[in-house]
C-alpha atoms as a PDB file:
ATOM      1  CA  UNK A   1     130.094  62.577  45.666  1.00  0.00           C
ATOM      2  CA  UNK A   2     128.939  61.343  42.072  1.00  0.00           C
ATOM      3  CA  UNK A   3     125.204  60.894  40.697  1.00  0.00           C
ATOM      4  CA  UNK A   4     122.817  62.678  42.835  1.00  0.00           C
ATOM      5  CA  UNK A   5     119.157  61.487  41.921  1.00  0.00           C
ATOM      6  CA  UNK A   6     116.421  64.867  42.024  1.00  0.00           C
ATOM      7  CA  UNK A   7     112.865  64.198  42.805  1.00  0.00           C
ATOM      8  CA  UNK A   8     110.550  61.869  40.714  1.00  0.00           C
ATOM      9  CA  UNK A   9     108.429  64.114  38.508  1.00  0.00           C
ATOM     10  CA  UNK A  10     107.195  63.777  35.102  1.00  0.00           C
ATOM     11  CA  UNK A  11     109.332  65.261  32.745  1.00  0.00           C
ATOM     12  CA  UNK A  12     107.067  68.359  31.505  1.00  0.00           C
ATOM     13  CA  UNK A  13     107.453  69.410  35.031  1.00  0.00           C
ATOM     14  CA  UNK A  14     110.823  69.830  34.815  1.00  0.00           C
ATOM     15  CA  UNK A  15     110.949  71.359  31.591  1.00  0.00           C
ATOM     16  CA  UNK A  16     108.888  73.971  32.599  1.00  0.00           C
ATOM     17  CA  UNK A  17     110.877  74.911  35.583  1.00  0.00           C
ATOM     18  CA  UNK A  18     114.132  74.558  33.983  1.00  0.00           C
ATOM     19  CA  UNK A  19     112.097  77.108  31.239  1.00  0.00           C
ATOM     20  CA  UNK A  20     111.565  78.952  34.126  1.00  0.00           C
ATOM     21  CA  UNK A  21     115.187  79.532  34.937  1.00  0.00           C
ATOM     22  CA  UNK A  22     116.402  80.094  31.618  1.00  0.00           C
ATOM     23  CA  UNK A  23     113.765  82.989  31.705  1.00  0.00           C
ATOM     24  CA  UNK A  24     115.287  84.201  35.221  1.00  0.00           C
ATOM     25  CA  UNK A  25     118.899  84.179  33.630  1.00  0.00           C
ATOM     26  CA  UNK A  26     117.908  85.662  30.264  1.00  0.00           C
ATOM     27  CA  UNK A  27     116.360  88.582  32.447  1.00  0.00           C
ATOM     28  CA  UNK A  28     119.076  89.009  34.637  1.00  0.00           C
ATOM     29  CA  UNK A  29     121.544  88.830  31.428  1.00  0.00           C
ATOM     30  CA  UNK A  30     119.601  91.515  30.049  1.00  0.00           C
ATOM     31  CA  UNK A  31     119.172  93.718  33.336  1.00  0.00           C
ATOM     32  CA  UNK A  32     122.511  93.683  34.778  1.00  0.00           C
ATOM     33  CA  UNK A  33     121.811  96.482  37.974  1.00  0.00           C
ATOM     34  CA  UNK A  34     118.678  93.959  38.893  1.00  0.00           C
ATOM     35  CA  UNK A  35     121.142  90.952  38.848  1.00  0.00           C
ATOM     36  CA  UNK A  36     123.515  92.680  40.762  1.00  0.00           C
ATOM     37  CA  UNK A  37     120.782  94.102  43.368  1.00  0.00           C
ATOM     38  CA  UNK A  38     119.183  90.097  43.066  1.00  0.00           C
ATOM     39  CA  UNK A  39     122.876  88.310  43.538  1.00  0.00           C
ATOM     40  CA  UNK A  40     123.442  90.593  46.866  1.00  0.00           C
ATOM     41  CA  UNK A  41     119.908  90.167  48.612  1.00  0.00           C
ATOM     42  CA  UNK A  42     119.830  86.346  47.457  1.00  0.00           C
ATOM     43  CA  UNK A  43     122.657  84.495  46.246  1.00  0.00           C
ATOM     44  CA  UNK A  44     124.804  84.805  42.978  1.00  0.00           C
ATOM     45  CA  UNK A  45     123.021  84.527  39.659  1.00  0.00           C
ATOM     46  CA  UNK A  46     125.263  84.237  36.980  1.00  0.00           C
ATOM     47  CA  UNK A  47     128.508  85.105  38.246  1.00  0.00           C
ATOM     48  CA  UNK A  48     131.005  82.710  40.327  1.00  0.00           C
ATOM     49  CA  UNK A  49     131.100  78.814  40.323  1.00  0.00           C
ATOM     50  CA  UNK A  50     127.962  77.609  41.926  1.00  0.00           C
ATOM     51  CA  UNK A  51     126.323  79.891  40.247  1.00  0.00           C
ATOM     52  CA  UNK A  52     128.254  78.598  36.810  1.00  0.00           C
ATOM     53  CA  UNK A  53     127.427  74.866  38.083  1.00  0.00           C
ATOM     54  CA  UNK A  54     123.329  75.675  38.269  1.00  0.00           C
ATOM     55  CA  UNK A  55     123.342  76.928  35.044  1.00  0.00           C
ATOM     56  CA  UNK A  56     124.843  73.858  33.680  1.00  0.00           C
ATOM     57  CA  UNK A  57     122.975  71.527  35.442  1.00  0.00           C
ATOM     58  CA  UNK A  58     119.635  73.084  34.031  1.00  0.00           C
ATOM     59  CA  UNK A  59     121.038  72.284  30.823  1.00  0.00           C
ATOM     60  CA  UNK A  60     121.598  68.811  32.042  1.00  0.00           C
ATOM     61  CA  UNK A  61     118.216  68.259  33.419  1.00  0.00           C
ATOM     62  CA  UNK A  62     116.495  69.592  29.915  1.00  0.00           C
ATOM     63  CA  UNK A  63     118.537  66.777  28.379  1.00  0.00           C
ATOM     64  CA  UNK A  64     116.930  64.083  30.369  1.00  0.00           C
ATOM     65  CA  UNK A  65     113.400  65.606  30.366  1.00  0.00           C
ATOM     66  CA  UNK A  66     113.392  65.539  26.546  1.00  0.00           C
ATOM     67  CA  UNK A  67     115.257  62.117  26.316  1.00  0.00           C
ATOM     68  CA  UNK A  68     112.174  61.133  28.949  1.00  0.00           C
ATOM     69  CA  UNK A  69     109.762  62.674  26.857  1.00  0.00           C
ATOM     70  CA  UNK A  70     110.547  61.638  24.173  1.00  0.00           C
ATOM     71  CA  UNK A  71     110.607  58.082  24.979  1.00  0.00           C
ATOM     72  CA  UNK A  72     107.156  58.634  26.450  1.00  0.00           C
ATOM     73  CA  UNK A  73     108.045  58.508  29.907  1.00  0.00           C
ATOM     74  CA  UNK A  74     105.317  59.127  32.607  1.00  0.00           C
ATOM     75  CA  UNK A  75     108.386  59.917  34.893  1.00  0.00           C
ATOM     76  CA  UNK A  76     112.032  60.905  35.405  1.00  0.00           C
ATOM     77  CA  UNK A  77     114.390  60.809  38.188  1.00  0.00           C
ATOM     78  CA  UNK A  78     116.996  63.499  36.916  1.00  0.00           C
ATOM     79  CA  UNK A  79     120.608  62.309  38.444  1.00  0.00           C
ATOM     80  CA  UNK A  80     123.332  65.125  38.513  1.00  0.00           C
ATOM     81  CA  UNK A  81     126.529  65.082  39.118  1.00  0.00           C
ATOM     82  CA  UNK A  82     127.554  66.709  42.559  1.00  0.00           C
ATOM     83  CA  UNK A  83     131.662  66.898  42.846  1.00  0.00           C
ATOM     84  CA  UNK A  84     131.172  67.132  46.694  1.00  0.00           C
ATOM     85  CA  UNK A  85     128.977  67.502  49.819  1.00  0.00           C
ATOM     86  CA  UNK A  86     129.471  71.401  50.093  1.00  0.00           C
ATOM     87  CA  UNK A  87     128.929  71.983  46.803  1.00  0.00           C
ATOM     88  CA  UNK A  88     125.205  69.872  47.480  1.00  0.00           C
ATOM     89  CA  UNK A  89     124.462  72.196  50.852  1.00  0.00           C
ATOM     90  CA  UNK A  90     125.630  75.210  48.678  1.00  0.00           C
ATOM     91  CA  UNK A  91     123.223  74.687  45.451  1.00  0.00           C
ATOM     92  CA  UNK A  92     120.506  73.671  48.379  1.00  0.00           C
ATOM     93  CA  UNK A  93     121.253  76.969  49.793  1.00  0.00           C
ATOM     94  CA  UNK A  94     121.188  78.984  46.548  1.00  0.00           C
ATOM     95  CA  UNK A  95     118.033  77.274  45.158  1.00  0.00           C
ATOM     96  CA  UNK A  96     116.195  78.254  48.249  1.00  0.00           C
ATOM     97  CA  UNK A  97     117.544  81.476  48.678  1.00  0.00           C
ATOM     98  CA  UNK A  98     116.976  82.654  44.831  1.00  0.00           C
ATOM     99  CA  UNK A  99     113.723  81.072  45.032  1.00  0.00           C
ATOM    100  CA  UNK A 100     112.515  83.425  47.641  1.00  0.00           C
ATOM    101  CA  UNK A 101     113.892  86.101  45.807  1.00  0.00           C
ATOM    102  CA  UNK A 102     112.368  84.989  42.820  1.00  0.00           C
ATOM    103  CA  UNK A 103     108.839  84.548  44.524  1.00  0.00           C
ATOM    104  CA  UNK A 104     108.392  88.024  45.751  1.00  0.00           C
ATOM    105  CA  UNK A 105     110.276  89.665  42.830  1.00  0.00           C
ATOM    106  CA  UNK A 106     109.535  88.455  39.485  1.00  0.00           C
ATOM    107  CA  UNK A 107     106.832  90.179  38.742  1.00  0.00           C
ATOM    108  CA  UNK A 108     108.646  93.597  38.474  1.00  0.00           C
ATOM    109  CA  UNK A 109     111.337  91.331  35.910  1.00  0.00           C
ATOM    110  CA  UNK A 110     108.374  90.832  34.082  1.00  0.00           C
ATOM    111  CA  UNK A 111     108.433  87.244  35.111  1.00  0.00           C
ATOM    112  CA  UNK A 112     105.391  85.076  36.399  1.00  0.00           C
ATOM    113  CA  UNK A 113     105.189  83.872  39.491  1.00  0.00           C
ATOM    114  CA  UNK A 114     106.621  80.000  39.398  1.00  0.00           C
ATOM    115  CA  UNK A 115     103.523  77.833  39.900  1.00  0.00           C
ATOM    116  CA  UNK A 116     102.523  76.025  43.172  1.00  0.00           C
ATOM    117  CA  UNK A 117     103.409  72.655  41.260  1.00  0.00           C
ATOM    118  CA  UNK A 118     107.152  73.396  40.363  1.00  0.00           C
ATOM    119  CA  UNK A 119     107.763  75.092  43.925  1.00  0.00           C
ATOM    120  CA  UNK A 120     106.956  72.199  45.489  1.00  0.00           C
ATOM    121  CA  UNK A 121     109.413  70.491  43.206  1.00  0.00           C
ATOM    122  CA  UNK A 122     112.218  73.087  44.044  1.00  0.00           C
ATOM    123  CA  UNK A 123     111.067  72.050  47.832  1.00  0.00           C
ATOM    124  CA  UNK A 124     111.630  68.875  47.561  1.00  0.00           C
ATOM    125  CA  UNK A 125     114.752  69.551  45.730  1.00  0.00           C
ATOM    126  CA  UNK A 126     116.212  71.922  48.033  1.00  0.00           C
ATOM    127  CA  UNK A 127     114.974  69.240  50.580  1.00  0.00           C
ATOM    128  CA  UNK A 128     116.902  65.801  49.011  1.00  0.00           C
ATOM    129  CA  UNK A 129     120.150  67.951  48.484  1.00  0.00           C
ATOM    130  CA  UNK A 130     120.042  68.853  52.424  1.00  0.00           C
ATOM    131  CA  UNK A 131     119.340  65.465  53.067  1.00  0.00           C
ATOM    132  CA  UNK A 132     122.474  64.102  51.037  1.00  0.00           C
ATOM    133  CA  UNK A 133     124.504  66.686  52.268  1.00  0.00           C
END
């Protein structure tokens, strides 16, 4: 499938969600019944590929935020790279479903809430890779 292009959003926006998700995955690291318990009611975590290919990809993204930033970009179309349609309608799927997890559960991780801003960034996120897929 090749470069997939995210939603336009300035580049603190995605740092802070990707900051987000680093939090998630440093909680579930450290709280491996919750993971477990989180990867069964919503999808995989930290274990198995997708799951493997998400965390990447954040790692990606934070790359091209900062590059962004640091070149004092107002904005930033992230572009991943997707090996395949499934694996796009399986991250869409994951996103979504974690996210939901995520919204009614982080606070007992110790977590905040992820603001109305970067959920509607997820949205449209979840929404493109549907789209392409």
């Amino acid at each position: 499938m090749g470069g997939f292009a995210l939603p336009d959003a300035q580049p603190e926006l995605y740092l802070r969600w990707m900051a987000y998700w680093r939090e998630v995955e440093s909680q579930m690291l450290a709280h491996p019944a919750v993971e477990e318990v989180a990867s069964r009611e919503a999808a995989p975590f930290l274990r198995g590929e997708v799951a493997t290919f998400i965390s990447s990809t954040v790692g990606t993204i934070v790359e091209l935020a900062m590059a962004a930033k640091q070149q004092h970009q107002e904005w930033i179309t992230p572009v991943i790279d997707l090996p395949d349609l499934q694996t796009a309608r399986t991250v869409a799927e994951f996103v979504e479903r974690r996210g939901a997890w995520l919204d009614s559960h982080a606070g007992s991780l110790g977590i905040a809430p992820l603001e109305p801003e970067l959920v509607a960034l997820r949205s449209q996120a979840i929404a493109m890779l549907r789209a392409a897929s």
